[in-house]
C-alpha atoms as a PDB file:
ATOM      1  CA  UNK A   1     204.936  68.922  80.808  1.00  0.00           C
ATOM      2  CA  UNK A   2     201.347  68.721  79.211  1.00  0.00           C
ATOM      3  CA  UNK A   3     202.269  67.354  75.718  1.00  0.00           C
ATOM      4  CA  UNK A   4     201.747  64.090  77.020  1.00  0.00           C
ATOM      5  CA  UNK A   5     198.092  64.393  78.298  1.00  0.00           C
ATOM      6  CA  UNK A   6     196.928  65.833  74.713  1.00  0.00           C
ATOM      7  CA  UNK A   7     195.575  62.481  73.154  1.00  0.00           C
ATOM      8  CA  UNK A   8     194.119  62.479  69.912  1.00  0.00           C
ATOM      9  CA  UNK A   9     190.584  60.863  69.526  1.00  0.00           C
ATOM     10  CA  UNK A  10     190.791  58.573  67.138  1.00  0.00           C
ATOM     11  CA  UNK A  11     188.622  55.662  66.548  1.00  0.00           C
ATOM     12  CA  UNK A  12     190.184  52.154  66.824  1.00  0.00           C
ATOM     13  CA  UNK A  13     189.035  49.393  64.702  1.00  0.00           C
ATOM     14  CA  UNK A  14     189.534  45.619  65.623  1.00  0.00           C
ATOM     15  CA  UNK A  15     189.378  43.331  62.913  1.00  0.00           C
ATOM     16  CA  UNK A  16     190.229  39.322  63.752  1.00  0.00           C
ATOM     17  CA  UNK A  17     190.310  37.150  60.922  1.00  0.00           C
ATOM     18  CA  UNK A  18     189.980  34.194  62.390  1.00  0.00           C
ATOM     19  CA  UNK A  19     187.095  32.428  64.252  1.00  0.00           C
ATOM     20  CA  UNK A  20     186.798  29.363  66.331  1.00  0.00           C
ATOM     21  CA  UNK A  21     183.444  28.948  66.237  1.00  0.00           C
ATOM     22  CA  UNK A  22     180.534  29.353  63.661  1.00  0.00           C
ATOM     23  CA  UNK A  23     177.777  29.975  66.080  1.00  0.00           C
ATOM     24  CA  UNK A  24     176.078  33.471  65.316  1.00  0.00           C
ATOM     25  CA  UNK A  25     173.730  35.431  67.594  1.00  0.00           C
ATOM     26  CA  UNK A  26     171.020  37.365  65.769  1.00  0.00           C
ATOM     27  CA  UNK A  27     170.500  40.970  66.599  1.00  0.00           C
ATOM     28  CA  UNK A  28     167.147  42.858  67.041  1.00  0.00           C
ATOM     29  CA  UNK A  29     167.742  44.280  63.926  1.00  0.00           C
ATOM     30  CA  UNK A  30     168.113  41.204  61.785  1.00  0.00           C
ATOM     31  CA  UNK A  31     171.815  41.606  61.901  1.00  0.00           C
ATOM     32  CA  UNK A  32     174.040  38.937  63.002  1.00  0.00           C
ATOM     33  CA  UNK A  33     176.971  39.387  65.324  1.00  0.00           C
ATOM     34  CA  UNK A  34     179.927  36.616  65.650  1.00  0.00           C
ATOM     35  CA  UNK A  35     180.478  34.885  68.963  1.00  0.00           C
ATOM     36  CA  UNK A  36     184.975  35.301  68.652  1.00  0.00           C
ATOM     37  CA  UNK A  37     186.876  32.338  70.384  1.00  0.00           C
ATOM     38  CA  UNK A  38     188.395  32.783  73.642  1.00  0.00           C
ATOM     39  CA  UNK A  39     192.155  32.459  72.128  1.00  0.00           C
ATOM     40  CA  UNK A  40     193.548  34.603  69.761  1.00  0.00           C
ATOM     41  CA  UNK A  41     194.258  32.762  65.996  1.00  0.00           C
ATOM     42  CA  UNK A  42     196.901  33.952  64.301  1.00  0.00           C
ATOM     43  CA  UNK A  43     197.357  35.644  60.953  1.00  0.00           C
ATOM     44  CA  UNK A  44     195.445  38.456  62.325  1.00  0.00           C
ATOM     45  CA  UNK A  45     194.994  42.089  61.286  1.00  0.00           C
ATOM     46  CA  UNK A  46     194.883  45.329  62.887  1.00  0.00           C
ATOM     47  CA  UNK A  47     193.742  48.579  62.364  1.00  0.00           C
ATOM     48  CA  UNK A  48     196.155  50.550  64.727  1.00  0.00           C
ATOM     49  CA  UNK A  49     195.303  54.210  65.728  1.00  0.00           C
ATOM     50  CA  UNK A  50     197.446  55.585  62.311  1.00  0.00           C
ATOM     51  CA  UNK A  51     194.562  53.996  60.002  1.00  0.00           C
ATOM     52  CA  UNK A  52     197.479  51.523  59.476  1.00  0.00           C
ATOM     53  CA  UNK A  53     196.573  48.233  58.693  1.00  0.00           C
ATOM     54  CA  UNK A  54     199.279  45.591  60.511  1.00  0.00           C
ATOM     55  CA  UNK A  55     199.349  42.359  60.011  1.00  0.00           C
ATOM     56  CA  UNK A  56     200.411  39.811  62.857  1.00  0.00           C
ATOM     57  CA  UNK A  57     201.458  36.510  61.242  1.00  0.00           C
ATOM     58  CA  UNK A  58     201.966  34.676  64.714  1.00  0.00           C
ATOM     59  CA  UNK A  59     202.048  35.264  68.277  1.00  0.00           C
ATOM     60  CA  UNK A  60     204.775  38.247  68.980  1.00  0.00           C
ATOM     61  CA  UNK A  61     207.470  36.387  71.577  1.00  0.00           C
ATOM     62  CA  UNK A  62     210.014  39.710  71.722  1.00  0.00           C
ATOM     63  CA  UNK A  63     208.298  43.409  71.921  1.00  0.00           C
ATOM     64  CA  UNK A  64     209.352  46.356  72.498  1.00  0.00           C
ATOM     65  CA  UNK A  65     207.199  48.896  74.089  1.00  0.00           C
ATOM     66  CA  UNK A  66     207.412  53.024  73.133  1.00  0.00           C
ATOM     67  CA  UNK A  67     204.882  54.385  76.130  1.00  0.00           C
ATOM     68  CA  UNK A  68     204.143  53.915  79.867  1.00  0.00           C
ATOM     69  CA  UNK A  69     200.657  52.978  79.348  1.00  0.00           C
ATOM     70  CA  UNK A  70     201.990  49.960  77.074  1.00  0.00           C
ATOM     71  CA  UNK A  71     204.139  48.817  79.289  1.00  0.00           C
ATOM     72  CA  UNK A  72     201.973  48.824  82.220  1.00  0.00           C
ATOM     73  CA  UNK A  73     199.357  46.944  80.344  1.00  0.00           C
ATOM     74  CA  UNK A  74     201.452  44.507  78.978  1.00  0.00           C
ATOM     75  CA  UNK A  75     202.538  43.396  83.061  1.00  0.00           C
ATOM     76  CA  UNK A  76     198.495  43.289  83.334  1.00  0.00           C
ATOM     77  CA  UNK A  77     198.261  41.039  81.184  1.00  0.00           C
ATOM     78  CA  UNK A  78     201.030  38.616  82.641  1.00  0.00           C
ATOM     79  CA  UNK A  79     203.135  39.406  79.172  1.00  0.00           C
ATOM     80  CA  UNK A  80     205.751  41.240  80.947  1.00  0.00           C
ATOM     81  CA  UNK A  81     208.299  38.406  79.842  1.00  0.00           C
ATOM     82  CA  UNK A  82     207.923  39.053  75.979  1.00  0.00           C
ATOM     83  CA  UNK A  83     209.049  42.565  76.549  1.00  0.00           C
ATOM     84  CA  UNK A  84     213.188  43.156  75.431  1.00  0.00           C
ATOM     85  CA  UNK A  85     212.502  46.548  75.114  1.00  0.00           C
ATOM     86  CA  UNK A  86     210.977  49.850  77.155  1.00  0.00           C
ATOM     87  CA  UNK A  87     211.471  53.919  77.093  1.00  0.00           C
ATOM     88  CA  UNK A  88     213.398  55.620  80.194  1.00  0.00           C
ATOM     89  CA  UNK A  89     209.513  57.020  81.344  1.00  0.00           C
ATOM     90  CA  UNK A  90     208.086  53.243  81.261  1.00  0.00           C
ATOM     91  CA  UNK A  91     209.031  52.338  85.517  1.00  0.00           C
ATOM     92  CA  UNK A  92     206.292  50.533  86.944  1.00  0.00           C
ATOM     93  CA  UNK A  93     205.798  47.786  87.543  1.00  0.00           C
ATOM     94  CA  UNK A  94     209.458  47.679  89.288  1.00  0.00           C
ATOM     95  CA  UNK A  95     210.172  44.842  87.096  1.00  0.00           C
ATOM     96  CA  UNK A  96     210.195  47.236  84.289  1.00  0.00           C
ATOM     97  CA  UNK A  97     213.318  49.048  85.107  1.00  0.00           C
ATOM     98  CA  UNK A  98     214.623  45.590  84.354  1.00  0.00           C
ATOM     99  CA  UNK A  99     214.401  45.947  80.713  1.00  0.00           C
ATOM    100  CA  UNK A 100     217.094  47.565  78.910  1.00  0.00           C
ATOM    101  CA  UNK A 101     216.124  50.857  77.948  1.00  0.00           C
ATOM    102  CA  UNK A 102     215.796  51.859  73.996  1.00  0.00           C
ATOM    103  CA  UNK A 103     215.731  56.016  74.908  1.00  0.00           C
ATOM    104  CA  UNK A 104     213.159  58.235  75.079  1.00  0.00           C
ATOM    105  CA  UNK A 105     209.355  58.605  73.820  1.00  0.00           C
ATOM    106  CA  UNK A 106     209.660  60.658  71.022  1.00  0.00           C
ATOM    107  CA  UNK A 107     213.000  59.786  69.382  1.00  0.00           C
ATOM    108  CA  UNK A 108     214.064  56.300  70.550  1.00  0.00           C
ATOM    109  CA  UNK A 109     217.519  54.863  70.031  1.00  0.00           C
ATOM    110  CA  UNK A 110     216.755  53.175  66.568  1.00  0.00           C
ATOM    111  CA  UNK A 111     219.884  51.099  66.511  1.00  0.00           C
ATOM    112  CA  UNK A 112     219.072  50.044  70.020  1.00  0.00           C
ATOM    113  CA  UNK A 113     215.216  48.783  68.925  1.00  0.00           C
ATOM    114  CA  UNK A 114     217.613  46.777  65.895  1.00  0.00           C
ATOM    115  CA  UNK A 115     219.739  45.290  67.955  1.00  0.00           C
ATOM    116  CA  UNK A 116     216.853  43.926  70.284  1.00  0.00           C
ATOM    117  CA  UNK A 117     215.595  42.057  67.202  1.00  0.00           C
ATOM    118  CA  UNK A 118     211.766  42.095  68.249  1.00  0.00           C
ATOM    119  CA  UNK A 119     208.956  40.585  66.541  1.00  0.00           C
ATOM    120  CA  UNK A 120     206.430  43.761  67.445  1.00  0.00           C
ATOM    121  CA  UNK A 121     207.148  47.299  68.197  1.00  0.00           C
ATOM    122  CA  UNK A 122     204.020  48.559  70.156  1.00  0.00           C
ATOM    123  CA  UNK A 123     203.902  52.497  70.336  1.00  0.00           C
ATOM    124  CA  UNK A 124     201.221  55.340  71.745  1.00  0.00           C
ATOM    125  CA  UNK A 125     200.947  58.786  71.670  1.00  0.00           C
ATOM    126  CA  UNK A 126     204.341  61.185  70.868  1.00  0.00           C
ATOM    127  CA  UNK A 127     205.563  58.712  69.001  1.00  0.00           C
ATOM    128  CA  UNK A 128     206.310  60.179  65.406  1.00  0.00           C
ATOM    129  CA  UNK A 129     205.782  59.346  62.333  1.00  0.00           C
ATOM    130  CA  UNK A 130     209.356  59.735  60.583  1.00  0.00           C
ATOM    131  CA  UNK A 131     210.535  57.497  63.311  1.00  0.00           C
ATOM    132  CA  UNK A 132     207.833  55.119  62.539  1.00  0.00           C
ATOM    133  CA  UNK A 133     208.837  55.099  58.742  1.00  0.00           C
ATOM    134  CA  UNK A 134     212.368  54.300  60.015  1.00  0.00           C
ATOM    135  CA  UNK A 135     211.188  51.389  61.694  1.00  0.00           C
ATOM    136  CA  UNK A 136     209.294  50.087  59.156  1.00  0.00           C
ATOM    137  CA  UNK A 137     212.413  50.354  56.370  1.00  0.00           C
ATOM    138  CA  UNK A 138     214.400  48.193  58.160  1.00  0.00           C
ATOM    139  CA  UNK A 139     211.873  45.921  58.136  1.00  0.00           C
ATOM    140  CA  UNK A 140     210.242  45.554  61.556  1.00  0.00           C
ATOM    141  CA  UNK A 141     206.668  45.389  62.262  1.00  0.00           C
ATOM    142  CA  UNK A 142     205.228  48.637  64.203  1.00  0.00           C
ATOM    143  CA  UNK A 143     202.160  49.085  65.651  1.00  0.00           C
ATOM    144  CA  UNK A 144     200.816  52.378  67.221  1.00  0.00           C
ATOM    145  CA  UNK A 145     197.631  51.864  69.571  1.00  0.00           C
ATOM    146  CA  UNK A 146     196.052  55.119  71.808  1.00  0.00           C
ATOM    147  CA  UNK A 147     192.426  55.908  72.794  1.00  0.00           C
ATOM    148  CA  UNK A 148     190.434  58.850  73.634  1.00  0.00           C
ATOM    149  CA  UNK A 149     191.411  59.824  76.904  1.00  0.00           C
ATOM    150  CA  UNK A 150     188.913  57.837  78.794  1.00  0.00           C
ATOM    151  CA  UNK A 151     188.063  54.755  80.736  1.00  0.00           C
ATOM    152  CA  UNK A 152     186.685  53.627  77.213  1.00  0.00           C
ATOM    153  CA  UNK A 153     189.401  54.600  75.339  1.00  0.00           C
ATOM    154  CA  UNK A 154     191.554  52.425  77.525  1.00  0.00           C
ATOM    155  CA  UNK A 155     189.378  49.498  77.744  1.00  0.00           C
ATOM    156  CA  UNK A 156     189.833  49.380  73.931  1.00  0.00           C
ATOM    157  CA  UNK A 157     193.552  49.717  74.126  1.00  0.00           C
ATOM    158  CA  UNK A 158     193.800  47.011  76.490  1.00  0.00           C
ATOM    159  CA  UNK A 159     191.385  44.597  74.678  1.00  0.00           C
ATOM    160  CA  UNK A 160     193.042  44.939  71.449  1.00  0.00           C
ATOM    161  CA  UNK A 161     196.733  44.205  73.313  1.00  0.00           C
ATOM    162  CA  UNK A 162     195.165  41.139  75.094  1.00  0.00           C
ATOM    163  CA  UNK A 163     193.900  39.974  70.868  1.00  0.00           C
ATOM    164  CA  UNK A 164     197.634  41.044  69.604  1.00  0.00           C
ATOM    165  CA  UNK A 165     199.588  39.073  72.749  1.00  0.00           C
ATOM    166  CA  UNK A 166     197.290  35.971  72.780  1.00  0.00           C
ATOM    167  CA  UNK A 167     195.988  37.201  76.100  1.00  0.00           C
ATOM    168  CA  UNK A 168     192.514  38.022  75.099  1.00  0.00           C
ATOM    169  CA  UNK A 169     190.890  36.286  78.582  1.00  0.00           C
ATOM    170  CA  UNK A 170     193.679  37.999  80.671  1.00  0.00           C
ATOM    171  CA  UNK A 171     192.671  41.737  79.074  1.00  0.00           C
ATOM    172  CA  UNK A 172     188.887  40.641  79.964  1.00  0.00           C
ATOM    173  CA  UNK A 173     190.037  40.250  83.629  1.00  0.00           C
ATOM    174  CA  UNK A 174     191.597  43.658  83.377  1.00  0.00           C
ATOM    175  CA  UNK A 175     188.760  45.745  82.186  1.00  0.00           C
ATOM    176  CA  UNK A 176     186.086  43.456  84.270  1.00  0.00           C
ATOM    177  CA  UNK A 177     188.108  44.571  87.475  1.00  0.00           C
ATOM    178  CA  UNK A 178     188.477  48.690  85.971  1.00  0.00           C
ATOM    179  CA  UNK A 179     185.102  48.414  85.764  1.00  0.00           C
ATOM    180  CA  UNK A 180     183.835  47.182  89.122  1.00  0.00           C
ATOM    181  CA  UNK A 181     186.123  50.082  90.783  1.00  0.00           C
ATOM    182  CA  UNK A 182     184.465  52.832  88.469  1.00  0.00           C
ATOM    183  CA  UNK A 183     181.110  51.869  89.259  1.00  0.00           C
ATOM    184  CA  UNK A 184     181.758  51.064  93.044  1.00  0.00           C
ATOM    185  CA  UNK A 185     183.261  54.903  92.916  1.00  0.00           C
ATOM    186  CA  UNK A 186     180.325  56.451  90.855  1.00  0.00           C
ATOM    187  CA  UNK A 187     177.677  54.138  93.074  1.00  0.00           C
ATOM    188  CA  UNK A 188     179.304  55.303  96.826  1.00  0.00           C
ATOM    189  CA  UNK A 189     179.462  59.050  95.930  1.00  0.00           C
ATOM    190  CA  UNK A 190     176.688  59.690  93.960  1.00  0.00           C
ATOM    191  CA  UNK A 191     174.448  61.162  96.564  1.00  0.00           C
ATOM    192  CA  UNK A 192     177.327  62.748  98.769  1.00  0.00           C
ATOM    193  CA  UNK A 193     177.538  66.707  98.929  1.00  0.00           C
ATOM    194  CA  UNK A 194     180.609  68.117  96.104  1.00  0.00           C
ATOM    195  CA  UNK A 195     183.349  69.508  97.657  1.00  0.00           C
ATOM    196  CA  UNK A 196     185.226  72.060  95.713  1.00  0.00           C
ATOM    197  CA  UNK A 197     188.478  71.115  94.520  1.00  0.00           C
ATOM    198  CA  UNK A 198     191.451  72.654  92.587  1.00  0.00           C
ATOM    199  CA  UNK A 199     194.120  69.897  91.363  1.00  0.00           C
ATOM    200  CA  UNK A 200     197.583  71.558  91.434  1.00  0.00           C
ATOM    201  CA  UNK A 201     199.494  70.420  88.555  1.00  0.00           C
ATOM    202  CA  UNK A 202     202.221  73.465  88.759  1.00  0.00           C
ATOM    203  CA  UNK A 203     202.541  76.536  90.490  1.00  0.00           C
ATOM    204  CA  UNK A 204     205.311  79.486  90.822  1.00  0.00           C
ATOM    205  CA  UNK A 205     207.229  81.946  88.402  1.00  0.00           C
ATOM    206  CA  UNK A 206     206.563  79.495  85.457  1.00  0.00           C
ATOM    207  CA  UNK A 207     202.759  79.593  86.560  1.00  0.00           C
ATOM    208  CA  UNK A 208     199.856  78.083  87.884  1.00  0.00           C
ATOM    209  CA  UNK A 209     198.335  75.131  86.322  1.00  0.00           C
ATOM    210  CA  UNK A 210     196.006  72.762  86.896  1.00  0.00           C
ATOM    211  CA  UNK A 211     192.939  70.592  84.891  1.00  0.00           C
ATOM    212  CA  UNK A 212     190.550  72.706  83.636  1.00  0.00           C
ATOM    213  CA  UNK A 213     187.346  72.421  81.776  1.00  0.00           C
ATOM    214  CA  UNK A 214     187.704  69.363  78.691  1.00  0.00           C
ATOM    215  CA  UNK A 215     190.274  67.597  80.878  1.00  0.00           C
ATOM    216  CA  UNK A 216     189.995  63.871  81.638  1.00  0.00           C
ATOM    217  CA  UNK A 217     191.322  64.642  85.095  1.00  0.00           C
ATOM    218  CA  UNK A 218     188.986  67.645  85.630  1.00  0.00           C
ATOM    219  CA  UNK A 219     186.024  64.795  84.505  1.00  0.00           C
ATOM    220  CA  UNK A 220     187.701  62.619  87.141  1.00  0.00           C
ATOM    221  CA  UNK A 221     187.083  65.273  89.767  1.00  0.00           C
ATOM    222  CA  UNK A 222     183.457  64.991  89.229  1.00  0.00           C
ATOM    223  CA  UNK A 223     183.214  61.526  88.806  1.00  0.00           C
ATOM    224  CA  UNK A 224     184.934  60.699  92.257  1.00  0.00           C
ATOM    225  CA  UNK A 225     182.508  63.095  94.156  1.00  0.00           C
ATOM    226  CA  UNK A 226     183.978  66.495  93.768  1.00  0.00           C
ATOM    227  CA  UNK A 227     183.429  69.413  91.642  1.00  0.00           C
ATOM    228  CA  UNK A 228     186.448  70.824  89.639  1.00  0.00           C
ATOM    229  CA  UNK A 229     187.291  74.441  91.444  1.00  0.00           C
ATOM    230  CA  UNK A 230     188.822  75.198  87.914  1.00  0.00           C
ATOM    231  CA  UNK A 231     185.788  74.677  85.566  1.00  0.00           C
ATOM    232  CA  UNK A 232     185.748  77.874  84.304  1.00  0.00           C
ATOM    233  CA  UNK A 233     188.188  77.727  82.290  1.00  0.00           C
ATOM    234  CA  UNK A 234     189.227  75.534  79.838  1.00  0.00           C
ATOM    235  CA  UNK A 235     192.556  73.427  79.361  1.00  0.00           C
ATOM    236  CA  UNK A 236     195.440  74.087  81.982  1.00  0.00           C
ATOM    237  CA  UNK A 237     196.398  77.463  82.245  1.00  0.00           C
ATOM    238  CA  UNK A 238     195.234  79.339  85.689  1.00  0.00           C
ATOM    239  CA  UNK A 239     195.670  82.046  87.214  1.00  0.00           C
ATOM    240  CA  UNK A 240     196.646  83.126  90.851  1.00  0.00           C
ATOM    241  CA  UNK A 241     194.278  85.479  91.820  1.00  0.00           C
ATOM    242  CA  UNK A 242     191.600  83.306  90.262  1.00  0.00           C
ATOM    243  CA  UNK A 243     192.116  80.704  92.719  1.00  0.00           C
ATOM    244  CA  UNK A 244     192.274  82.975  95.689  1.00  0.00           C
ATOM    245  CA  UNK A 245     189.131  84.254  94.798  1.00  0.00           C
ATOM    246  CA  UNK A 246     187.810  80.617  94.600  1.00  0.00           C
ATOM    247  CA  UNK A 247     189.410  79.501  97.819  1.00  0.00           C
ATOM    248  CA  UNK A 248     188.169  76.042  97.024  1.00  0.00           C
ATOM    249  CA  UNK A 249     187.692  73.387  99.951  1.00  0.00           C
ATOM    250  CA  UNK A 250     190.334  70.695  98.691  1.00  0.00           C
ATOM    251  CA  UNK A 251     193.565  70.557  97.293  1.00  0.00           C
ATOM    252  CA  UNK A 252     195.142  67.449  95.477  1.00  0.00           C
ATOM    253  CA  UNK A 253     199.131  68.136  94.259  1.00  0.00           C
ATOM    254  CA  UNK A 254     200.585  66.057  91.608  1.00  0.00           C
ATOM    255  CA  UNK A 255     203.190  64.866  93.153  1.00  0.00           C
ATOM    256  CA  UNK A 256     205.291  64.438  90.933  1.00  0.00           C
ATOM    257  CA  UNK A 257     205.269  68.135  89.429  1.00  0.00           C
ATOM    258  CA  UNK A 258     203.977  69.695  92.490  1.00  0.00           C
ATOM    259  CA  UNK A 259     204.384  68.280  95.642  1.00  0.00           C
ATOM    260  CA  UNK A 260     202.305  69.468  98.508  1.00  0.00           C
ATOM    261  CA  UNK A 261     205.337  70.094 100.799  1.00  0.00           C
ATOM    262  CA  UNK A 262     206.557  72.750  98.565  1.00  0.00           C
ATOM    263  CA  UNK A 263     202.996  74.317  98.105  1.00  0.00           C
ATOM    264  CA  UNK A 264     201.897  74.689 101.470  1.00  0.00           C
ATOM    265  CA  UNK A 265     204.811  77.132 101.575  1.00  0.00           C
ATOM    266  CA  UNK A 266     204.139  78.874  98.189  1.00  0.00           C
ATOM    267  CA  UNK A 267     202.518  82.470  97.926  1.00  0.00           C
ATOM    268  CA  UNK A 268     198.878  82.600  97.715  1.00  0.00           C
ATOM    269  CA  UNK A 269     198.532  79.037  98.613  1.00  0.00           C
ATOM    270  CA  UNK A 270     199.568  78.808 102.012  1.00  0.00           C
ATOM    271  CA  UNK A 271     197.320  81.419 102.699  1.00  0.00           C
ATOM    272  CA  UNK A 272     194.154  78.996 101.207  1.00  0.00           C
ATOM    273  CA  UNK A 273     191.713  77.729 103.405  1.00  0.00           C
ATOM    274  CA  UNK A 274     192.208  74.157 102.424  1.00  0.00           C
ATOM    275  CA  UNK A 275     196.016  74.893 103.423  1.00  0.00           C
ATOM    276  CA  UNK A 276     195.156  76.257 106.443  1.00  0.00           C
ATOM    277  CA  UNK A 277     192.767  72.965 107.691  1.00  0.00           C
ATOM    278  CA  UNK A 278     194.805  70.538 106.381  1.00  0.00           C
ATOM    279  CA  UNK A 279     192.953  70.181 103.182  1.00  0.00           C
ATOM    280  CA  UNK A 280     195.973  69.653 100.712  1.00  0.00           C
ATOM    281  CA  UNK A 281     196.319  66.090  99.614  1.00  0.00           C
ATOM    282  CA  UNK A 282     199.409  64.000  97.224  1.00  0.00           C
ATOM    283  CA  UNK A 283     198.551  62.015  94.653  1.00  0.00           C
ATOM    284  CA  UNK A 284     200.934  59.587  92.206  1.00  0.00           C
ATOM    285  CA  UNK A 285     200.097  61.799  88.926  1.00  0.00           C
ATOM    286  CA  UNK A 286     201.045  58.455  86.871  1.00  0.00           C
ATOM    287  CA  UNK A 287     197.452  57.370  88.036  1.00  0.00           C
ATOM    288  CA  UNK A 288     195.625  60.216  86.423  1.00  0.00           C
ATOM    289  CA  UNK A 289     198.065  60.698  83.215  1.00  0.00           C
ATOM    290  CA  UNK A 290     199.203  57.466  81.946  1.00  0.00           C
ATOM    291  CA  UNK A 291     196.017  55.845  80.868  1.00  0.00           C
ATOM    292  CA  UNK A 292     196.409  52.512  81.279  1.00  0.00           C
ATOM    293  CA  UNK A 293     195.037  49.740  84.000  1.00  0.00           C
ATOM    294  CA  UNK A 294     195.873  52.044  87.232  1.00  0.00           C
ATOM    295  CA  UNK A 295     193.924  54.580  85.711  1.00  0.00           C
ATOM    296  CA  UNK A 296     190.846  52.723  87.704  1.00  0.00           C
ATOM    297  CA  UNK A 297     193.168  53.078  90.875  1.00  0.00           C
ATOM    298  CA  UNK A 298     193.394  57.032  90.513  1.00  0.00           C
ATOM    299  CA  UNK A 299     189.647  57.692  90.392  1.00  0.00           C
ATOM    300  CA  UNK A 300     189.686  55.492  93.497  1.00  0.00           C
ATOM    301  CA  UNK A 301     192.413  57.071  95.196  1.00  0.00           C
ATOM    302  CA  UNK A 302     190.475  60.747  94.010  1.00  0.00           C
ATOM    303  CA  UNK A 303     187.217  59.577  95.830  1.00  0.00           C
ATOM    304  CA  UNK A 304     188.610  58.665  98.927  1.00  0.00           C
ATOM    305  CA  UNK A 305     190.499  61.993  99.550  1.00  0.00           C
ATOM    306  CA  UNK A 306     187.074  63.917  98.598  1.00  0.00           C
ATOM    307  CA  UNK A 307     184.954  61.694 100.333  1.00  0.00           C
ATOM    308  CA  UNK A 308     186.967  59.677 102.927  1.00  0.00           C
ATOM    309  CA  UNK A 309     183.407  59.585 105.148  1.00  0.00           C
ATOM    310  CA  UNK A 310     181.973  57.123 102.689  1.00  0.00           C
ATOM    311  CA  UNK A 311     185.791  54.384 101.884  1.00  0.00           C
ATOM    312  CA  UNK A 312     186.223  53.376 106.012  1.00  0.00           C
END
């Protein structure tokens, strides 16, 4: 359940060998800094997130994507029509589910990916390297992008996509309009009290989880107005009788492992005073997890449950 929110950090490097223009600005420093054309100019070369070097010869026409956050971004970008190729987890947009499937995240259907002949296979985090060496033997080009779990690390993700797909001013839109929510959220809350508030991720005889301390979620919390009830302690393991004791003022179920119908009725919750007043709140866990362009939407959707006073 939680393998897939453990991203490495890993720096990613953009290097574009091309450039339409020789104009040059000048830096404080002395250094200068290139002024890169609005277009992407193909050969190019990227550094993906497996210190790989990939080369692009020309503008990929058939990809396949290996991740959720791919695919989403790749609709962003109004590239959804190069795609031949998706995982069974990558379902939004709806159009998505429209793309024959090549299998799962960690060991796609390798004769499937063949068979689709594409020109780029674009892959994120789980996906391992064995399969990737696969790939790359029978001779298709593979290219593995993730960021640190932030709003950076997925601004970077999406601007190197937008280079790779030739959609360079479409991936500017993207982030321009991430950005705008994140600061309208962090502007409107900033001076509004901080709720307490626990984020239920599962619950039960298998046990009680939610985003602790280090989580991007947990930094979510704070960022959309609220502090995170489970802050003392770190990654996703709780316990029971630790959140009694807190008895925090809001609680937001992931929906989609947790769903608030089934935990207003669970022990030790129902008897929560957020529970009791109504507190208890759904959210689409694909906008906290999968960190690509909806990302923006979850930290808006966070701040309006914790602070619904201040988004009439």
């Amino acid at each position: 359940m939680f393998k897939r929110r453990k991203i490495l950090i890993t720096t990613l490097l953009l290097i574009t060998a091309l450039i339409f223009t020789a104009c040059t600005q000048s830096n404080s420093d002395g250094e200068s800094k290139n002024i890169e054309e609005k277009d992407s100019k193909y050969p190019l070369t990227i550094v993906d997130s497996y210190d790989r070097e990939v080369r692009i010869d020309k503008e990929p026409i058939k990809v396949i994507s290996v991740a959720p956050n791919i695919t989403e971004t790749i609709f962003a970008l109004g590239q959804g029509e190069k795609l031949v190729g998706r995982t069974d987890y990558c379902e939004y947009p709806e159009d998505a589910k429209q793309i024959e499937s090549i299998g799962s995240l960690e060991s796609p259907n390798i004769e499937k990916i063949l068979s689709l002949n594409p020109d780029l296979v674009i892959a994120s985090t789980h996906f391992k390297k064995d399969v990737l060496q696969k790939l790359e033997e029978l001779g298709l080009k593979v290219m593995v992008l993730y960021g640190e779990e932030s709003f950076q690390g997925v601004y970077q993700v999406i601007e190197k996509l937008g280079t790779v797909l030739n959609a360079k001013e479409e991936a500017d839109k993207v982030i321009a309009n991430m950005k705008q929510k994140v600061t309208n959220v962090i502007t409107t809350v900033k001076d509004a009290e901080k709720p307490e508030v626990y984020y239920v991720v599962g619950f039960g005889e298998s046990g009680d989880y939610t985003a602790g301390r280090g989580t991007f979620i947990g930094e979510m919390i704070k960022m959309a107005g609220g502090k995170n009830a489970a802050d003392d302690v770190k990654g996703w393991k709780y316990s029971l009788e630790r959140l009694v004791e807190k008895d925090p003022d809001i609680l937001i179920c992931s929906k989609g492992y947790s769903p608030k119908e089934k935990v207003i009725l669970a022990n030790g919750y129902k008897d929560l005073t957020a529970v009791k007043n109504g507190k208890i709140f759904d959210i689409d866990n694909d906008l906290l997890e999968i960190q690509g362009p909806r990302l923006a939407d979850g930290l808006e959707r966070l701040a309006k449950i914790i602070h619904p006073e201040l988004f009439r």
